[in-house]
C-alpha atoms as a PDB file:
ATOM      1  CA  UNK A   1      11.242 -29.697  13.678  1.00  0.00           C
ATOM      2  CA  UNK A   2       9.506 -26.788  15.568  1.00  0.00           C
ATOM      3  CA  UNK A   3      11.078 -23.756  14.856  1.00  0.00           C
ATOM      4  CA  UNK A   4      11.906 -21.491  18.253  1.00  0.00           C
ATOM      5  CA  UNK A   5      11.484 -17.915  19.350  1.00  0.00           C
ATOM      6  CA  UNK A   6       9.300 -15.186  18.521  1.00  0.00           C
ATOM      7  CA  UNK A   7       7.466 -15.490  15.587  1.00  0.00           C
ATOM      8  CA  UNK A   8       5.004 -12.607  15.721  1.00  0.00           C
ATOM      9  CA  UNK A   9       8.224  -9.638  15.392  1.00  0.00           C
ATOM     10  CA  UNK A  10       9.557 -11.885  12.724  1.00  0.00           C
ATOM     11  CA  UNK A  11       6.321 -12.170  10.780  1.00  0.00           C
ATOM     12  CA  UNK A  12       5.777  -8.595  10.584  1.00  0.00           C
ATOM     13  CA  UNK A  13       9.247  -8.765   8.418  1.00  0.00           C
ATOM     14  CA  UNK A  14       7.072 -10.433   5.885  1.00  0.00           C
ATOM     15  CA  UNK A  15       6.399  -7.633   2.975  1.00  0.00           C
ATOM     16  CA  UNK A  16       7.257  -8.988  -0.379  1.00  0.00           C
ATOM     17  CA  UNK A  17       4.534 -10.197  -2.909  1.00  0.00           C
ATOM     18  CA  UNK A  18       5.581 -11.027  -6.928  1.00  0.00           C
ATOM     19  CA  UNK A  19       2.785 -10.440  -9.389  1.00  0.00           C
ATOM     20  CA  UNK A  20       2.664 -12.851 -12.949  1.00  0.00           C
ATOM     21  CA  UNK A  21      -0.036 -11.243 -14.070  1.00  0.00           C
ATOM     22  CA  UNK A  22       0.696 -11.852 -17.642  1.00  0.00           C
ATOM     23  CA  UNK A  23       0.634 -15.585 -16.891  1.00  0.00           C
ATOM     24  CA  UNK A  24      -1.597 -15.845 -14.006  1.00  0.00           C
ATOM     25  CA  UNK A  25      -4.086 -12.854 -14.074  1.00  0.00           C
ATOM     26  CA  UNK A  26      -2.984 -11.985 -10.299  1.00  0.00           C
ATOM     27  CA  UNK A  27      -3.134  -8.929  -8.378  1.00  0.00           C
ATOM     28  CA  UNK A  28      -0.394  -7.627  -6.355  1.00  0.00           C
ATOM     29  CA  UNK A  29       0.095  -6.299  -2.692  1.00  0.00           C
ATOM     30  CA  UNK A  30       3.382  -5.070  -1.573  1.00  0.00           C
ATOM     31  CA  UNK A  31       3.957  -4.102   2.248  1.00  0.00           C
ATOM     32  CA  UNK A  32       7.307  -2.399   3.579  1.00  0.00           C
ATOM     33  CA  UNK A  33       5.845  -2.546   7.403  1.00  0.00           C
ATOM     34  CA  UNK A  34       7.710  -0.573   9.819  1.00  0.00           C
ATOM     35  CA  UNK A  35       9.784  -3.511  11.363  1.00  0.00           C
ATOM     36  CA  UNK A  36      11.371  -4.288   7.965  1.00  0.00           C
ATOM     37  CA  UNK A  37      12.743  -0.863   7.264  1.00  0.00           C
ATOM     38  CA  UNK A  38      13.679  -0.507  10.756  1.00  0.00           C
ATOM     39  CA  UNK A  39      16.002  -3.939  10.151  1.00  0.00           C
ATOM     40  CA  UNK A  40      16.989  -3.047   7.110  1.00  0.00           C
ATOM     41  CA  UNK A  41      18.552   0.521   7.554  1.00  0.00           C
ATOM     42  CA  UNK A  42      20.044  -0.837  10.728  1.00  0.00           C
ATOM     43  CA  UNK A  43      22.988  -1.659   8.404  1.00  0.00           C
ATOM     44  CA  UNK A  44      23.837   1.073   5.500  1.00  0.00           C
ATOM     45  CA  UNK A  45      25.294  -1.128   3.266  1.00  0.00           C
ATOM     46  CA  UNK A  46      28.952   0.568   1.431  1.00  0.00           C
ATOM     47  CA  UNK A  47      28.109  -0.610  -1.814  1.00  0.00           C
ATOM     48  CA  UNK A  48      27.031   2.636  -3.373  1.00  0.00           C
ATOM     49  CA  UNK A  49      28.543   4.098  -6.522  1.00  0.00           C
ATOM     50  CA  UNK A  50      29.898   0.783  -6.925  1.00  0.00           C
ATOM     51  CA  UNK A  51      29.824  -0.625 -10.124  1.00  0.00           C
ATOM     52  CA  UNK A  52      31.954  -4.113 -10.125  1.00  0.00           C
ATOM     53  CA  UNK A  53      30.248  -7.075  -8.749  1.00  0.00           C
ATOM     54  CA  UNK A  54      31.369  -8.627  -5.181  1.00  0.00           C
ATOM     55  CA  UNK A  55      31.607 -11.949  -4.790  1.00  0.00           C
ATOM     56  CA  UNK A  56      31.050 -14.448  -1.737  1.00  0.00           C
ATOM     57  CA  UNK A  57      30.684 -17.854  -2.979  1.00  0.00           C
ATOM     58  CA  UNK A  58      27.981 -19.980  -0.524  1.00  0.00           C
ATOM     59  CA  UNK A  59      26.059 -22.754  -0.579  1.00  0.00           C
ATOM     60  CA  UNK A  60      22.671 -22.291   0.356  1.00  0.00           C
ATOM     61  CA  UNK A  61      20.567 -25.408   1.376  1.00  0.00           C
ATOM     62  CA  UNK A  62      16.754 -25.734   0.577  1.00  0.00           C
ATOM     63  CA  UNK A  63      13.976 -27.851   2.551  1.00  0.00           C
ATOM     64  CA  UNK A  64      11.106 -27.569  -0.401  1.00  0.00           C
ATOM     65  CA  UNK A  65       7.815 -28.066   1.406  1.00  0.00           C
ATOM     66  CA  UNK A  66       4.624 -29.469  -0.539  1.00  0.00           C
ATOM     67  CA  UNK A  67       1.360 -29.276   0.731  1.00  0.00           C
ATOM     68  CA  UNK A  68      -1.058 -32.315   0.111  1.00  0.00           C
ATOM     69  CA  UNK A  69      -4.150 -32.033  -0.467  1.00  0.00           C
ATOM     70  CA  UNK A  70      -7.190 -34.076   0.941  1.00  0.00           C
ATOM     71  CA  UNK A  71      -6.535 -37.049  -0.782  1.00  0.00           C
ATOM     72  CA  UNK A  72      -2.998 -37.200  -0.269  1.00  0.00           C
ATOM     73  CA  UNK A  73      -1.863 -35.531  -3.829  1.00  0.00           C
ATOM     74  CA  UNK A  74       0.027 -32.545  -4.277  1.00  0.00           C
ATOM     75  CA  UNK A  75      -0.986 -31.308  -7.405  1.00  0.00           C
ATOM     76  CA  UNK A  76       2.729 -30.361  -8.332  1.00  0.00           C
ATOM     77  CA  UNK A  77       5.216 -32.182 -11.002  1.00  0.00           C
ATOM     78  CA  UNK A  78       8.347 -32.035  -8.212  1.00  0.00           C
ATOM     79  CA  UNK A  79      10.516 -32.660 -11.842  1.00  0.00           C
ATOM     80  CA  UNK A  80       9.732 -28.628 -11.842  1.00  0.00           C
ATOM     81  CA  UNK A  81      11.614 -28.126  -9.041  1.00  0.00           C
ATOM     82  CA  UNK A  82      15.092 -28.746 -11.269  1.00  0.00           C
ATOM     83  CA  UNK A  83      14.167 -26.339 -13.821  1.00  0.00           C
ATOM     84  CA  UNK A  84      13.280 -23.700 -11.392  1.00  0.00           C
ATOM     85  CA  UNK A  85      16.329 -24.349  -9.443  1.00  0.00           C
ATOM     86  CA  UNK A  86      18.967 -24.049 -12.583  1.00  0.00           C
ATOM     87  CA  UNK A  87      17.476 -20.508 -13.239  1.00  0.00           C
ATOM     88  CA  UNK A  88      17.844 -20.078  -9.938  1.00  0.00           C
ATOM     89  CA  UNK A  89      21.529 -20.515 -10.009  1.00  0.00           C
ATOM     90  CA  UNK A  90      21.731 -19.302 -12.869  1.00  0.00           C
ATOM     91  CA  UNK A  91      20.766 -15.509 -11.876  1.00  0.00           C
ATOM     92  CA  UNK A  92      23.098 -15.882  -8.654  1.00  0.00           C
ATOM     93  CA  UNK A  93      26.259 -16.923 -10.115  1.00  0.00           C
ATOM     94  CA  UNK A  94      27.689 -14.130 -10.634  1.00  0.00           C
ATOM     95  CA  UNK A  95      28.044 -13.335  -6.778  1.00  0.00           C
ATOM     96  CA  UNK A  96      29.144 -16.893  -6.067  1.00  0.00           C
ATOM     97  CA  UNK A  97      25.634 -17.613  -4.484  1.00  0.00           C
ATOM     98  CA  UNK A  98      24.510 -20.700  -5.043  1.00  0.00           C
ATOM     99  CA  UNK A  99      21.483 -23.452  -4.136  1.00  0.00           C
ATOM    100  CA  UNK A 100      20.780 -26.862  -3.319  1.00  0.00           C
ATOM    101  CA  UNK A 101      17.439 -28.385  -2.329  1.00  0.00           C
ATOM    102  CA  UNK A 102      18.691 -31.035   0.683  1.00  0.00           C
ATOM    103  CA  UNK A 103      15.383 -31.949   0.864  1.00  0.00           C
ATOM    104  CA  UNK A 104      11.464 -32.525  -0.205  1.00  0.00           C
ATOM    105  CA  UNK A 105       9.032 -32.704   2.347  1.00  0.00           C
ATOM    106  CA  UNK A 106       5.210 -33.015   2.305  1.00  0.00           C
ATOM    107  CA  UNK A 107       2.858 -31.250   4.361  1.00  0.00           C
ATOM    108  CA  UNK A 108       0.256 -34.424   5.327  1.00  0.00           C
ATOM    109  CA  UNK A 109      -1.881 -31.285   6.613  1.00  0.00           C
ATOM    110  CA  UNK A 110      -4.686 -30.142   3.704  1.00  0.00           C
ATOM    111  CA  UNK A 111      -6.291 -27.258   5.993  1.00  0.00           C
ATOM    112  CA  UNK A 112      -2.510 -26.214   5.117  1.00  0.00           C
ATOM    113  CA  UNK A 113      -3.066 -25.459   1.082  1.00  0.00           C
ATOM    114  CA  UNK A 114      -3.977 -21.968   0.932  1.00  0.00           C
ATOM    115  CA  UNK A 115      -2.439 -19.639   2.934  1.00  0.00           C
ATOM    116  CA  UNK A 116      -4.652 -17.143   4.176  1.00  0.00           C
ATOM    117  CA  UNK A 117      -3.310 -15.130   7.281  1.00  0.00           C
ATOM    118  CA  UNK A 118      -0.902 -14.531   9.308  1.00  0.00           C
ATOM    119  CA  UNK A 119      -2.316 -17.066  11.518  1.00  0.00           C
ATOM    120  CA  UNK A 120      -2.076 -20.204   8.878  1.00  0.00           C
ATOM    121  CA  UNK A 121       1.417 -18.762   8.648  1.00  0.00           C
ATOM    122  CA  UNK A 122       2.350 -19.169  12.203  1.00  0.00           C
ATOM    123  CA  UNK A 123       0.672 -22.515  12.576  1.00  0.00           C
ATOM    124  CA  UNK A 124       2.622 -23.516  10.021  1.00  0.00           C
ATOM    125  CA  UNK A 125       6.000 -22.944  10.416  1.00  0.00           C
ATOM    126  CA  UNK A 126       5.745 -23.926  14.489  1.00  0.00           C
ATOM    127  CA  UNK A 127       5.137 -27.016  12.838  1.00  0.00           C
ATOM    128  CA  UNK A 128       7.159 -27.710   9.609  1.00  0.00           C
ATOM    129  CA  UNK A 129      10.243 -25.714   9.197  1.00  0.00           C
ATOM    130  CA  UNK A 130      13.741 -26.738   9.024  1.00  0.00           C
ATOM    131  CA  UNK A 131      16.424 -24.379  10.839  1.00  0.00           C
ATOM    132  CA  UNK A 132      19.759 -23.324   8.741  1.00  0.00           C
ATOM    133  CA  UNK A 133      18.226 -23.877   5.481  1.00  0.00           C
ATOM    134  CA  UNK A 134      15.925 -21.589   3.450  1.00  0.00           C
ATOM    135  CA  UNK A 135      12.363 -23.438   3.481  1.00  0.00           C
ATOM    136  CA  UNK A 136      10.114 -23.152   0.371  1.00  0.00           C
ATOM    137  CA  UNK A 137       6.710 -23.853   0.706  1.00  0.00           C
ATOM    138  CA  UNK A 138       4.662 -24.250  -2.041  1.00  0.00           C
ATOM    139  CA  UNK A 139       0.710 -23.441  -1.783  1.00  0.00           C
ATOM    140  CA  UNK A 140      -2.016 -23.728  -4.265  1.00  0.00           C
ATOM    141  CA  UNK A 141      -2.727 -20.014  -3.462  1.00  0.00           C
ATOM    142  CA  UNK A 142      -1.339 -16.930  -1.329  1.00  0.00           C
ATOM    143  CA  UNK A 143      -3.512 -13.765  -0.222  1.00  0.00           C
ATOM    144  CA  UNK A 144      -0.943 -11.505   0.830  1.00  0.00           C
ATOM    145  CA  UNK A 145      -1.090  -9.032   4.041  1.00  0.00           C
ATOM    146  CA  UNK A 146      -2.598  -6.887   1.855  1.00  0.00           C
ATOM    147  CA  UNK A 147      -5.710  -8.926   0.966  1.00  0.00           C
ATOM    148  CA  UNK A 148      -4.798  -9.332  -2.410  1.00  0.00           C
ATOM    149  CA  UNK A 149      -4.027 -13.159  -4.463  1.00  0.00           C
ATOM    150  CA  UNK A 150      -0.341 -13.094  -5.108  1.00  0.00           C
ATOM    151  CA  UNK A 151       1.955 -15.375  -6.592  1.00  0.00           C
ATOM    152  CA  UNK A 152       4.900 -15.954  -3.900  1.00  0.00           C
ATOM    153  CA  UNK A 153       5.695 -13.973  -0.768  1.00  0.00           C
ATOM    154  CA  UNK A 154       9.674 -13.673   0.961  1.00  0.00           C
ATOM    155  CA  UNK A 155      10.657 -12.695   4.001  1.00  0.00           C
ATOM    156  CA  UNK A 156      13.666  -9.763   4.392  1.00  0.00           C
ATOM    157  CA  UNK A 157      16.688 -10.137   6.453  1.00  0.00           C
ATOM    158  CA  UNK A 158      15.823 -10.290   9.865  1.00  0.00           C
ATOM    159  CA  UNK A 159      12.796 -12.573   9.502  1.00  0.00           C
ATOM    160  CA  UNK A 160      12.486 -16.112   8.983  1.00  0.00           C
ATOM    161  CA  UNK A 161      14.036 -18.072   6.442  1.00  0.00           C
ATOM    162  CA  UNK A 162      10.814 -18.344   4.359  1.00  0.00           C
ATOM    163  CA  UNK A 163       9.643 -18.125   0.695  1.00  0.00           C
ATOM    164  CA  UNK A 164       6.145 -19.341   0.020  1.00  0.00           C
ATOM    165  CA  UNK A 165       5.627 -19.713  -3.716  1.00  0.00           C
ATOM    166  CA  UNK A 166       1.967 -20.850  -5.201  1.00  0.00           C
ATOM    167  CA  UNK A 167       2.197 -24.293  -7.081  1.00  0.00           C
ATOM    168  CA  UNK A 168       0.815 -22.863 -10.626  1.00  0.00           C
ATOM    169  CA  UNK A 169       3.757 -20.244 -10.536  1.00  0.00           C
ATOM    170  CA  UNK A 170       6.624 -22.415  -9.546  1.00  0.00           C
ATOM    171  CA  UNK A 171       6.362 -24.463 -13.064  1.00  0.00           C
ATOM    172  CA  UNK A 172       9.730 -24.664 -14.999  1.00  0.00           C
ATOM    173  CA  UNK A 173      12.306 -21.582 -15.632  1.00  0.00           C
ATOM    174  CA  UNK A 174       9.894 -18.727 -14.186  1.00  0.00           C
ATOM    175  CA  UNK A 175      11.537 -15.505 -11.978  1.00  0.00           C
ATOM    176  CA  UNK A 176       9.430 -16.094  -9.147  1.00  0.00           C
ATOM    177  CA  UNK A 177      11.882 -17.713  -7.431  1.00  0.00           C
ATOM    178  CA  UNK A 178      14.623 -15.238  -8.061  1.00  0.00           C
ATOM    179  CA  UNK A 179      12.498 -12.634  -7.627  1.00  0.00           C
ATOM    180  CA  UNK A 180      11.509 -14.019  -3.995  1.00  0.00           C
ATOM    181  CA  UNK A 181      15.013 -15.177  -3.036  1.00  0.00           C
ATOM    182  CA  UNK A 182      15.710 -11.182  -4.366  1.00  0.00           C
ATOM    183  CA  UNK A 183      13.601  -9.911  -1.406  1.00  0.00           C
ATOM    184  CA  UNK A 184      14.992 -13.062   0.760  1.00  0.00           C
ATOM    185  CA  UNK A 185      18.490 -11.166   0.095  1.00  0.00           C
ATOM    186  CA  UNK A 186      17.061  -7.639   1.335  1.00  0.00           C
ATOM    187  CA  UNK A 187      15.986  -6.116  -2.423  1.00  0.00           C
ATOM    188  CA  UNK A 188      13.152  -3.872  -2.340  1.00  0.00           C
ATOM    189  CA  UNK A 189      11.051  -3.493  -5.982  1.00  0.00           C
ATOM    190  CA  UNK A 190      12.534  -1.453  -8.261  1.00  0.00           C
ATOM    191  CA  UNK A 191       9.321   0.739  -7.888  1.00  0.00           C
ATOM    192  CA  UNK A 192       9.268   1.407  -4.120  1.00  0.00           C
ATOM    193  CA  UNK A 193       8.088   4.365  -2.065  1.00  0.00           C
ATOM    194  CA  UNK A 194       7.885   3.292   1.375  1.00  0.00           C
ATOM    195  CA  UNK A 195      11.423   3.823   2.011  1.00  0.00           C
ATOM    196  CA  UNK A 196      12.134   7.512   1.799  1.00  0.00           C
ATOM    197  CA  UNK A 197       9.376   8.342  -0.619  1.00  0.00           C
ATOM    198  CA  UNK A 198      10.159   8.377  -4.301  1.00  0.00           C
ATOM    199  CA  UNK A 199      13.066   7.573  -5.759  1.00  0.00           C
ATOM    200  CA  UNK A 200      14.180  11.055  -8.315  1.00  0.00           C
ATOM    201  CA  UNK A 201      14.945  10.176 -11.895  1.00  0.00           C
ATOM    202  CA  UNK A 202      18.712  11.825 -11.652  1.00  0.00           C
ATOM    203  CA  UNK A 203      19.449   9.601  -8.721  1.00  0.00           C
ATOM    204  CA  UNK A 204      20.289  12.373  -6.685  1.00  0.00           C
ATOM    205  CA  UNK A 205      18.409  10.641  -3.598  1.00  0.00           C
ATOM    206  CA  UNK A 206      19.364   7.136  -4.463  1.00  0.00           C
ATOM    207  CA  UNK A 207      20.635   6.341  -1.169  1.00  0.00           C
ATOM    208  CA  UNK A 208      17.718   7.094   1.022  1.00  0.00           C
ATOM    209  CA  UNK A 209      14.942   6.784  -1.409  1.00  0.00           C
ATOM    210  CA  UNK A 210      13.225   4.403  -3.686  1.00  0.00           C
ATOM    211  CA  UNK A 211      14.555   0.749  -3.832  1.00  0.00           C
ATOM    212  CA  UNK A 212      18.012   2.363  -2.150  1.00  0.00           C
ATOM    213  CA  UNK A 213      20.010   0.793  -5.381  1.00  0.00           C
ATOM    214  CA  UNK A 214      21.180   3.559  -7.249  1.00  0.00           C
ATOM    215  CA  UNK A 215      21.774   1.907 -10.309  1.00  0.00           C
ATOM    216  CA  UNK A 216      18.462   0.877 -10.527  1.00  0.00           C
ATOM    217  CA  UNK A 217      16.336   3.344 -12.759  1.00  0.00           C
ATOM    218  CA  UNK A 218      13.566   5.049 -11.089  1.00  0.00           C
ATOM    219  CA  UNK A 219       9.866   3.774 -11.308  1.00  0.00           C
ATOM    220  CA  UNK A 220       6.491   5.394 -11.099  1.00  0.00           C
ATOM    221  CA  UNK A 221       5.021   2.251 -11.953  1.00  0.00           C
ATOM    222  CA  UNK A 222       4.058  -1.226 -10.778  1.00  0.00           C
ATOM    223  CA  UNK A 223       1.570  -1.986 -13.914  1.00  0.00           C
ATOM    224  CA  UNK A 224       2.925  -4.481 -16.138  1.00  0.00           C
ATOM    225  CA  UNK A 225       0.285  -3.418 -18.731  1.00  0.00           C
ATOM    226  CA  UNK A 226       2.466  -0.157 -19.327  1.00  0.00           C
ATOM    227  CA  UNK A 227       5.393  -2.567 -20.868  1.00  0.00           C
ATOM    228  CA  UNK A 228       5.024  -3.476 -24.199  1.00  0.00           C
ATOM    229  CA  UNK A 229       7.617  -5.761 -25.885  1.00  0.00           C
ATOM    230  CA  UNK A 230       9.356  -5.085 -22.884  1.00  0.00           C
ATOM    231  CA  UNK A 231       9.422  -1.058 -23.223  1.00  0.00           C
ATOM    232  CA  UNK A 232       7.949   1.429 -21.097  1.00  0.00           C
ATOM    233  CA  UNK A 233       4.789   2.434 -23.025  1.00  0.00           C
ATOM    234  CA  UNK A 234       2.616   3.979 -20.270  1.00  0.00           C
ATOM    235  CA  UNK A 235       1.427   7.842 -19.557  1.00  0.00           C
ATOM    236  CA  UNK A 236       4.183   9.835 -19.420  1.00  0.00           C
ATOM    237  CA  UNK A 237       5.241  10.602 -15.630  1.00  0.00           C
ATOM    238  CA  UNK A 238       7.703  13.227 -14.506  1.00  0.00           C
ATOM    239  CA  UNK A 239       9.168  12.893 -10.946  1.00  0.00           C
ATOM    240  CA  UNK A 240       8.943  15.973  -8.443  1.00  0.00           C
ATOM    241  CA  UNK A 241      12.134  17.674  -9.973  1.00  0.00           C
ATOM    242  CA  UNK A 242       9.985  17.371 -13.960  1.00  0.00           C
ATOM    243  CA  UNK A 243      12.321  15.052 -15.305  1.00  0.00           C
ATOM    244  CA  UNK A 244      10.603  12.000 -16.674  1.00  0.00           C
ATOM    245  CA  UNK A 245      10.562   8.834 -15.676  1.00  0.00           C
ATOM    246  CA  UNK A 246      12.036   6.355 -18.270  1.00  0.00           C
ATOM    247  CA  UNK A 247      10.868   3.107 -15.915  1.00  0.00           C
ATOM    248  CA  UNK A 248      13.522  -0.457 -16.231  1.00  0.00           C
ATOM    249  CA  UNK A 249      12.132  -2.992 -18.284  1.00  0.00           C
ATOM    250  CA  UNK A 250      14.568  -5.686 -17.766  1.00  0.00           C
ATOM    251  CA  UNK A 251      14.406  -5.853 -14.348  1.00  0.00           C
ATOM    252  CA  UNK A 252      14.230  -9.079 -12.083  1.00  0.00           C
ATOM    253  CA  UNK A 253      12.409  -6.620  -9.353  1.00  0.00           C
ATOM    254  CA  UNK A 254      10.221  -4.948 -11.492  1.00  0.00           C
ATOM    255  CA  UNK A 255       7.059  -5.989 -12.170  1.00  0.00           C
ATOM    256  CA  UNK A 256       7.942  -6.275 -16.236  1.00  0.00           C
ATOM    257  CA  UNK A 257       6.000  -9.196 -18.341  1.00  0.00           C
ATOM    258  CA  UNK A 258       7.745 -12.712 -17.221  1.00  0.00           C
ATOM    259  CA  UNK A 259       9.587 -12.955 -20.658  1.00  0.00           C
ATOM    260  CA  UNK A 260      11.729  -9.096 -19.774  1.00  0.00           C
ATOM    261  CA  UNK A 261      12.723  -9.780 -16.439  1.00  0.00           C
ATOM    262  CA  UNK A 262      16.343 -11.107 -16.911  1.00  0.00           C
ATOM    263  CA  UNK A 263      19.079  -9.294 -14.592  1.00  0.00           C
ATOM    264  CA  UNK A 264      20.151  -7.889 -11.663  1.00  0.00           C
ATOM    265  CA  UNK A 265      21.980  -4.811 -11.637  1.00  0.00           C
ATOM    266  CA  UNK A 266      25.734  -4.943 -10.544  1.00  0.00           C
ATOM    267  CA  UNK A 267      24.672  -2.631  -7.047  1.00  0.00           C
ATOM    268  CA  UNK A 268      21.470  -5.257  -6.765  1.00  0.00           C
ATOM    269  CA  UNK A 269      24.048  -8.225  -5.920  1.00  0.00           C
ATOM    270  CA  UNK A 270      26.240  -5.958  -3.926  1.00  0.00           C
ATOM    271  CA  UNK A 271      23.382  -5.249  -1.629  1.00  0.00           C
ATOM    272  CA  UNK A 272      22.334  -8.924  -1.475  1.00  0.00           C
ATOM    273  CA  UNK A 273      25.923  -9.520  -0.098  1.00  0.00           C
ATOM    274  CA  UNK A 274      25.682  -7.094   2.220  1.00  0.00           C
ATOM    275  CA  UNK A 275      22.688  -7.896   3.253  1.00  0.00           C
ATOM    276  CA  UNK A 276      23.621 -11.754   3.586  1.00  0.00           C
ATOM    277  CA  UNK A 277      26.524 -10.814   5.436  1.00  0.00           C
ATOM    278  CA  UNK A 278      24.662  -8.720   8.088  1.00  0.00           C
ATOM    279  CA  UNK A 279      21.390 -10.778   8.702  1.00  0.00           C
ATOM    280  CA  UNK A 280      21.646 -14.056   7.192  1.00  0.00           C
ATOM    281  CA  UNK A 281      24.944 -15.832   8.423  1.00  0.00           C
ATOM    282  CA  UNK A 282      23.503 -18.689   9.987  1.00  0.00           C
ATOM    283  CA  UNK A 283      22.858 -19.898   6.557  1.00  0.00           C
ATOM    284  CA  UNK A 284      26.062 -21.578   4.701  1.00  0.00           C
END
């Protein structure tokens, strides 16, 4: 099914990359482009100071796309796809969000495997994407907007209903997938600046700045090398006020070793509600 309208506005939406360096030795290339932030503080979302957890229980249906390769394999266990799909679930429940995968396809198309630019990107999805249902496609490798290898890319609210994911990553009960469906749901990382510039360690600008969660803990860093046994354990930073920065370690939007990242915070789902409930409706 050819998907229809605009893609080129929509693709500029595109801005999230997940590192595993700890796993995978990749780099990582965020983007917040201008388009993005415009969508996403159309809609202030009312969830702030909030600290119990909405819920909205949905069904979200997946298309999982596979891309062969020349000889017709492609190079992926789909068995995988369970485990990565209970986690999944797992790390939604608690808003009532929850996943199916409707369907498997393969991509029959190897010039397909790697995706490269935003050109592969558009030739892609005019061709294989199904409408209504998040599609996952899974790549043997992604080099972000950026120029740099990542692991998995989303798209925010207001773009298409996309996650690409590489094949190596998206191997049993890993967070790239709750990590990407984070962004998918309008999270920014834990560490962001583009928004309003940095986020202040007394989360006096909480609203407007950083990853606009303010139970979130303010970041300097995207460097998983400054975690250790899942504490902070890099150079001491101190934020524009001199109150130091005491980064989270836990976090599913961080960029924490594989084995810390475990939770979203209580505001975290609230936004992805919001969020949902603003720009993603035509998914149920």
């Amino acid at each position: 099914m050819r998907l229809k309208g605009n893609f080129q506005s929509a693709f500029f939406l595109f801005a999230s990359v997940l590192i595993s360096t700890l796993s995978y030795g990749q780099s990582c290339g965020t983007v917040v482009t201008p388009a993005s932030l415009q969508a996403q503080q159309s809609f202030m979302p009312g969830y702030f100071g909030c600290e119990q957890i909405n819920t909205l229980n949905r069904e979200f249906q997946m298309t999982v796309h596979i891309v062969e390769d020349s000889l017709g394999n492609t190079g992926y266990d789909e068995s995988q796809l369970e485990d990565a799909l209970a986690l999944l679930n797992e790390m939604f429940s608690p808003i009532g969000f929850s996943f199916r995968i409707c369907e498997v396809r393969r991509i029959e198309d190897f010039q397909f495997q790697d995706y490269r630019s935003a050109e592969d990107r558009e030739n892609l999805l005019g061709m294989y994407y199904q409408v209504n249902t998040i599609n996952v496609y899974l790549v043997n490798s992604i080099i972000a907007d950026s120029g740099i290898e990542a692991a998995g890319l989303g798209t925010f609210p207001g773009g298409s209903d996309t996650v690409w994911i590489t094949k190596e990553t998206m191997n049993g009960q890993v967070y790239t997938l709750p990590h990407e469906m984070g962004h998918f749901f309008g999270l920014y990382h834990t560490f962001e600046t583009e928004v309003g510039g940095p986020e202040l360690v007394d989360g006096s600008n909480c609203e407007t700045a950083g990853d606009l969660v303010c139970d979130t803990e303010a970041s300097p860093t995207d460097d998983p090398d400054d975690f250790e046994d899942c504490n902070y354990i890099g150079n001491p930073a101190t934020d524009s006020n001199g109150d130091f920065y005491v980064p989270p370690a836990n976090n599913i939007m961080s960029y924490v070793p594989a084995e810390c990242r475990c939770r979203f915070t209580p505001q975290q789902y609230n936004r992805m509600i919001e969020q949902y409930l603003q720009f993603r409706t035509n998914l149920w």
